[in-house]
Protein backbone atom coordinates (compact mmCIF):
# COMPACT_ATOMS: atom_id res chain seq x y z
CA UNK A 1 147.12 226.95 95.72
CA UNK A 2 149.95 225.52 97.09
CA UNK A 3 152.69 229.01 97.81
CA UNK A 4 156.39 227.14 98.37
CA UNK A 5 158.70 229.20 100.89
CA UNK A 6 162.26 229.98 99.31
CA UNK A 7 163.47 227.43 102.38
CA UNK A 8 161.02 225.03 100.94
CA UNK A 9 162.76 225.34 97.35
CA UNK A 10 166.08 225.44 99.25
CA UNK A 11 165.39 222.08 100.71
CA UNK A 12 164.11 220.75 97.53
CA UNK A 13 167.38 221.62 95.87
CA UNK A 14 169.64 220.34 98.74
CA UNK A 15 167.79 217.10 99.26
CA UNK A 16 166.75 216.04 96.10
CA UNK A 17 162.79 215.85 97.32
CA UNK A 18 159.88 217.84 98.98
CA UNK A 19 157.09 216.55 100.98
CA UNK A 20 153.55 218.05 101.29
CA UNK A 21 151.48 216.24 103.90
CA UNK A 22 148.00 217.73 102.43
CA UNK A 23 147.84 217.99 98.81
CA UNK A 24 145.03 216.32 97.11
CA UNK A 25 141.41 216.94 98.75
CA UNK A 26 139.47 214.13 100.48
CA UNK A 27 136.83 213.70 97.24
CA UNK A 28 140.02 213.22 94.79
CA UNK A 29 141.19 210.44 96.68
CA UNK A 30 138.24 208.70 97.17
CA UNK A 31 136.95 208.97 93.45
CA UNK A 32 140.18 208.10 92.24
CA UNK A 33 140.78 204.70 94.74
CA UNK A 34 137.29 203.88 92.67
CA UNK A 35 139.10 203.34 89.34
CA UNK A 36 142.25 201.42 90.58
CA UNK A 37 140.46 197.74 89.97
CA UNK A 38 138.50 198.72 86.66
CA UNK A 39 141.64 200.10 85.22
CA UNK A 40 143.85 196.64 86.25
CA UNK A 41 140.84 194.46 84.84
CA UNK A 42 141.28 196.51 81.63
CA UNK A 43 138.00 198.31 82.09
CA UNK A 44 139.32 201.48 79.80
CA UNK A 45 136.99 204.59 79.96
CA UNK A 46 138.05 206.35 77.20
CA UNK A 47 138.03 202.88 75.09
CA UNK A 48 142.30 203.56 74.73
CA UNK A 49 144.56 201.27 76.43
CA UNK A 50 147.34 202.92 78.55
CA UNK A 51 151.39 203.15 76.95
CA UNK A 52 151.91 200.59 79.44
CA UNK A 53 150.05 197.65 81.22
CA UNK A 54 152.56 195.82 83.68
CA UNK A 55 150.07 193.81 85.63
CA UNK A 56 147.10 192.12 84.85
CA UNK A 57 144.51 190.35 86.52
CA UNK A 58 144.71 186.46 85.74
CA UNK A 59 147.87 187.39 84.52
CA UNK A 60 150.54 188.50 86.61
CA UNK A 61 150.91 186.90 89.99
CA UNK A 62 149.46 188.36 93.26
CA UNK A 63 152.69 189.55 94.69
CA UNK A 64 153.90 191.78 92.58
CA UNK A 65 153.31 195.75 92.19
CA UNK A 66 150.67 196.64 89.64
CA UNK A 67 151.29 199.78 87.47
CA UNK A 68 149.95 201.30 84.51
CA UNK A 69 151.74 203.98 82.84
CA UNK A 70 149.60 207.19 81.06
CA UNK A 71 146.31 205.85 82.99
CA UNK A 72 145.37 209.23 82.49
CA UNK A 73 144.30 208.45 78.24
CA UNK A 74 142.70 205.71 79.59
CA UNK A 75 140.31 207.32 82.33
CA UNK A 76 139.24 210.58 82.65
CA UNK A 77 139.18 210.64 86.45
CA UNK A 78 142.92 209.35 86.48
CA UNK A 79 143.47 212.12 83.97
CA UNK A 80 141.58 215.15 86.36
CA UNK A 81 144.69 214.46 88.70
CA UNK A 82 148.11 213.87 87.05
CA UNK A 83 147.14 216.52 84.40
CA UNK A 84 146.27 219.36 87.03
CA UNK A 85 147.81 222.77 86.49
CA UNK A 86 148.75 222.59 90.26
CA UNK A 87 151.04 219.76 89.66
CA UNK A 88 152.60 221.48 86.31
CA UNK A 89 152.85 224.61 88.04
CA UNK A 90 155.09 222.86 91.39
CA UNK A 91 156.93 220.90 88.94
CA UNK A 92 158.06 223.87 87.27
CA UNK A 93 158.56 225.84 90.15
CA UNK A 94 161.32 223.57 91.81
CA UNK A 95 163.06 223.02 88.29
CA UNK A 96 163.23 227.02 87.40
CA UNK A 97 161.15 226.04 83.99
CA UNK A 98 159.00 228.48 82.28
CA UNK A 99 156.26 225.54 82.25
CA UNK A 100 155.75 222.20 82.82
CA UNK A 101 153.99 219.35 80.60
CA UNK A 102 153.20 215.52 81.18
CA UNK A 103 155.96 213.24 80.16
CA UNK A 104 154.48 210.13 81.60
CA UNK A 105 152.16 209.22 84.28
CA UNK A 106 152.12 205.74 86.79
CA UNK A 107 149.09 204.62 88.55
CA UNK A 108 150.95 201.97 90.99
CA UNK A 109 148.86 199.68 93.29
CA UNK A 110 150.96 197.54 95.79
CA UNK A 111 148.49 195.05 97.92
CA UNK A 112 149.79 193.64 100.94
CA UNK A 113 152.50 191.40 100.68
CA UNK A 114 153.36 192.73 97.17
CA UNK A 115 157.07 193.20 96.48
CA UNK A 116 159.61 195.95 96.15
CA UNK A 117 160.53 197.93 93.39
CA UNK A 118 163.91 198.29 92.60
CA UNK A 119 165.65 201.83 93.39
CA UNK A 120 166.32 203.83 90.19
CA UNK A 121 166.79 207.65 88.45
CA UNK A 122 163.55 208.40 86.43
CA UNK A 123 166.52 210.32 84.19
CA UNK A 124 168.22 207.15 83.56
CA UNK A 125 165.05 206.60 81.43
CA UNK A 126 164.95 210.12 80.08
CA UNK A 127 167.41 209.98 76.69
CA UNK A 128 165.31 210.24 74.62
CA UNK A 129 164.32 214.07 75.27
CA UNK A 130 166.14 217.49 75.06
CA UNK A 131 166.53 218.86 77.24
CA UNK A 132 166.69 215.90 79.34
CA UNK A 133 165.43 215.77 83.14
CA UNK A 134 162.13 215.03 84.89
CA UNK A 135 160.78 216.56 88.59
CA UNK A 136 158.05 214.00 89.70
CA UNK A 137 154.92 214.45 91.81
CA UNK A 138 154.19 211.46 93.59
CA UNK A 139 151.03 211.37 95.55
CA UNK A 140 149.52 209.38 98.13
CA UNK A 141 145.75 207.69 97.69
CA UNK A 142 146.20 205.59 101.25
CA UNK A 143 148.04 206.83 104.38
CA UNK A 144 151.28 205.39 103.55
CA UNK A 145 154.44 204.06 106.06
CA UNK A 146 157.38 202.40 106.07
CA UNK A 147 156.16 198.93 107.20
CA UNK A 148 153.66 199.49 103.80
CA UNK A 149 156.28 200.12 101.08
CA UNK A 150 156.24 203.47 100.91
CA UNK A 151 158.57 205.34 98.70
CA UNK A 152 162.11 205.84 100.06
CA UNK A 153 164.53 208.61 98.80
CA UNK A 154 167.96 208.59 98.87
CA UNK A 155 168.71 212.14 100.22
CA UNK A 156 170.65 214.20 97.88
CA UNK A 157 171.61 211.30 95.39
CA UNK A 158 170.13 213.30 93.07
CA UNK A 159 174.03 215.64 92.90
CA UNK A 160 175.65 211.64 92.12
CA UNK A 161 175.17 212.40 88.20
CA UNK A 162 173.14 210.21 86.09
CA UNK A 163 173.54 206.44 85.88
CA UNK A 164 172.19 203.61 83.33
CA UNK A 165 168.71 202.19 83.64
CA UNK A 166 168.27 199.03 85.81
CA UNK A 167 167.97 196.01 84.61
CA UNK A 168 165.42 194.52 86.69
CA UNK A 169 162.84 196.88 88.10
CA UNK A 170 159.66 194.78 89.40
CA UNK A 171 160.61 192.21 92.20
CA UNK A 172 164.79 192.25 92.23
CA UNK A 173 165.72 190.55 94.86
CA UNK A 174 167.56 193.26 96.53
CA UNK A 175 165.79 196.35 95.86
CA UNK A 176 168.70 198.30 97.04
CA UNK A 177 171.40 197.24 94.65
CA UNK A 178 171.88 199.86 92.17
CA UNK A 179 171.52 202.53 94.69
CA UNK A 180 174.41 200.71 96.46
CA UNK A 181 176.97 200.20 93.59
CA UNK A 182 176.54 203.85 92.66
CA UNK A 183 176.71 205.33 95.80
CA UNK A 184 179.63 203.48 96.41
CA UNK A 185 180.96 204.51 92.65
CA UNK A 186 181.04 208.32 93.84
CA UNK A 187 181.93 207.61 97.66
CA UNK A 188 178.44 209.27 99.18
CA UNK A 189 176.82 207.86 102.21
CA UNK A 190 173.43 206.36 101.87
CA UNK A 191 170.79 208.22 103.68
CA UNK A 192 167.39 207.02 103.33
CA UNK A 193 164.52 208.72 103.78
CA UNK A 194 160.42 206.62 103.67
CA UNK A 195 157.91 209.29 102.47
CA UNK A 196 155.20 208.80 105.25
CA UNK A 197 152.49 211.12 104.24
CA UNK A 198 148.30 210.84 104.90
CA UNK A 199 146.35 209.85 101.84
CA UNK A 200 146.09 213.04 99.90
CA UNK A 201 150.26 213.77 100.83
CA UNK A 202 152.51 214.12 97.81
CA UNK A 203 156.26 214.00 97.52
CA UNK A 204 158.12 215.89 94.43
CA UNK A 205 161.56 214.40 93.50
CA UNK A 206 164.18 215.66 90.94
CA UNK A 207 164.54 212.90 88.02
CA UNK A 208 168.08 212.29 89.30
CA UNK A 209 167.09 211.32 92.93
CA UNK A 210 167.46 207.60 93.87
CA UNK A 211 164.20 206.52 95.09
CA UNK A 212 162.41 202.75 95.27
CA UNK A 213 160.23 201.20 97.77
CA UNK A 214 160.10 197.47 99.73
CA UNK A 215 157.57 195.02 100.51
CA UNK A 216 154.40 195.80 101.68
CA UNK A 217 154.51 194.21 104.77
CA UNK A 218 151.04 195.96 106.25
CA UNK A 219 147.72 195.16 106.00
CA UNK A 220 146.82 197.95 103.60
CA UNK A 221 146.84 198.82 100.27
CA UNK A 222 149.60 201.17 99.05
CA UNK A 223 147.94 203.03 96.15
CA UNK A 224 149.08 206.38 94.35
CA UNK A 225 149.53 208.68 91.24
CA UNK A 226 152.22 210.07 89.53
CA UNK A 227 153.07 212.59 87.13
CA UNK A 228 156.68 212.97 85.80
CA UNK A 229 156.66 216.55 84.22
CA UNK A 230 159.27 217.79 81.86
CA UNK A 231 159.73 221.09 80.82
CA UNK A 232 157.18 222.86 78.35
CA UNK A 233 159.91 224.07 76.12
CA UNK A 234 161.59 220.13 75.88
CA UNK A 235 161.23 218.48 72.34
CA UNK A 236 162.07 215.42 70.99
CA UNK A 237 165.84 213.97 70.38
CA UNK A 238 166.83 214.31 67.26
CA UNK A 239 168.34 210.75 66.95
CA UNK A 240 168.03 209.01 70.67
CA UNK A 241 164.25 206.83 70.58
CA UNK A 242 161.81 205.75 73.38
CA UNK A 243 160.61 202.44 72.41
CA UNK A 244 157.05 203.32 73.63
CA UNK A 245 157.26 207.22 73.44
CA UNK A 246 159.06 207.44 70.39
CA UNK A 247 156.01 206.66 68.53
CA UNK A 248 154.52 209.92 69.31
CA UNK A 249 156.88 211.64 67.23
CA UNK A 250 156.21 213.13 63.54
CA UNK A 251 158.42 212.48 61.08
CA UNK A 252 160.95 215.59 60.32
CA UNK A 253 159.83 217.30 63.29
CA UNK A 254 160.89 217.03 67.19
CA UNK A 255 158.03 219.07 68.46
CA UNK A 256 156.29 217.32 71.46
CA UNK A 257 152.63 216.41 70.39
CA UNK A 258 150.47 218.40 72.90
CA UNK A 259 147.76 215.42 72.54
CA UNK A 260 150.10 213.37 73.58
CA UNK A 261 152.32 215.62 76.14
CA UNK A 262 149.93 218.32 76.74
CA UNK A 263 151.49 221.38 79.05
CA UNK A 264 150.62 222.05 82.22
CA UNK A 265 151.20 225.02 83.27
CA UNK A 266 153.39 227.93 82.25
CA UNK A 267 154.34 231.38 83.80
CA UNK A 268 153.00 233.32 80.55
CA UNK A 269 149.23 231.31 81.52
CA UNK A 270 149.02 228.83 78.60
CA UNK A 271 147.96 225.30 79.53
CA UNK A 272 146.99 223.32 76.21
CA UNK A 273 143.31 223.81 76.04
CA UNK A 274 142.10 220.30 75.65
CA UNK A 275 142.66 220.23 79.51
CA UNK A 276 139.84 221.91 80.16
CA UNK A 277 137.84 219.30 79.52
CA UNK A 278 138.89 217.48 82.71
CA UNK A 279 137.59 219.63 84.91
């Protein structure tokens, strides 16, 4: 178990971020780098597509940054990872929640030469929950550097406020854009920061944090998982919809689904029990 330092929670806090360098064990990483071109060929473990499916093979072209979004309904080794109590438990750690349960995850491939993603807020996407804000674990499946499109941060962007969604998010042609206009919109100084990390690092992020990455201009693969957590207690909007998520939601009632947004981790020791399964 990963024990953060008050300075480590202190940083978090100032900068919007926290690294880990060693996170995920060897094994994880190797059994879940297995899955990556199944999943993208629409191979589907569990027989349920993913929420999302932004690149496919024969599809899309070459170039571009492949990502599926809740990977983890779709494959159970996917799911063993973005759905540990670990992640819940760091998530809610840095956001003072009493737990911490899956909003969404991303499995995100980008091959050599494949090209940026545009820098965004995960909370500009995040309306359509109360209360509203994400904290992110983002971790590594290659040894990842700035020359390979790593994800950059935007140190302490995260105290600019919250800002509409992007409008183009795969391929812009200047990746930088939105994190320009509103820096400039609040007067802060830009200061970038890649996440360089060994496969198996992580990175957590506040949902407000700026953060994007560029062209993968090395000769690797940049592969990794993500799980945006939300609090346990968080429920539905009463009136603001998800076009995707929003169909998860009963009629007359703003309870979060735990099938669909199972918890974590909390400080009282309840994790939804289906989780078990997964280990």
């Amino acid at each position: 178990m990963v024990q953060l330092t008050p300075a480590q929670i202190e940083a978090f806090n100032a900068d919007g971020f926290l690294i880990l360098d060693h996170f995920l064990s060897a094994e994880e990483v190797a059994l879940a780098r297995t899955r990556f071109e199944p999943l993208f060929r629409g191979e589907f473990e569990t027989g349920l597509y993913p929420d999302e499916w932004n690149w496919r093979e024969g599809r899309d072209p070459a170039d571009r940054t492949r990502q599926i979004c809740n990977g983890w309904k779709s494959d159970r080794t996917i799911a063993r990872i973005v759905l540990k109590e670990e992640v819940g438990r760091l998530c809610a750690t840095l956001a003072g929640w009493p737990g911490a349960r899956i909003g969404q995850d991303n499995v995100l491939w980008k091959p050599p030469g494949a090209k940026a993603l545009g820098f965004h807020q995960d909370d500009s996407y995040g309306s359509w929950v109360v209360p509203s804000g994400f904290v992110t674990c983002w971790m590594a499946l290659d040894d990842t550097s700035a020359a390979g499109g790593t994800i950059e941060y935007a140190r302490g962007s995260h105290r600019w406020g919250r800002f509409p969604p992007l409008g183009e998010f795969h391929a812009p042609d200047d990746y930088r854009d939105g994190l320009r206009q509103a820096a400039a919109s609040v007067g802060a100084r830009v200061e970038l920061v890649p996440i360089e990390v060994p496969a198996g690092g992580c990175a957590f992020h506040a949902g407000g944090t700026w953060h994007g990455s560029d062209v993968n201009r090395g000769s690797q693969p940049r592969r990794s998982l993500v799980t945006h957590c939300l609090s346990s207690v968080t429920r539905f909007h009463p009136t603001e919809v998800s076009y995707i998520y929003s169909r998860y939601r009963r009629v007359g009632d703003t309870t979060m689904d735990e099938s669909f947004f199972p918890i974590l981790w909390t400080r009282s020791g309840y994790r939804t029990p289906f989780l078990a399964t997964y280990h």
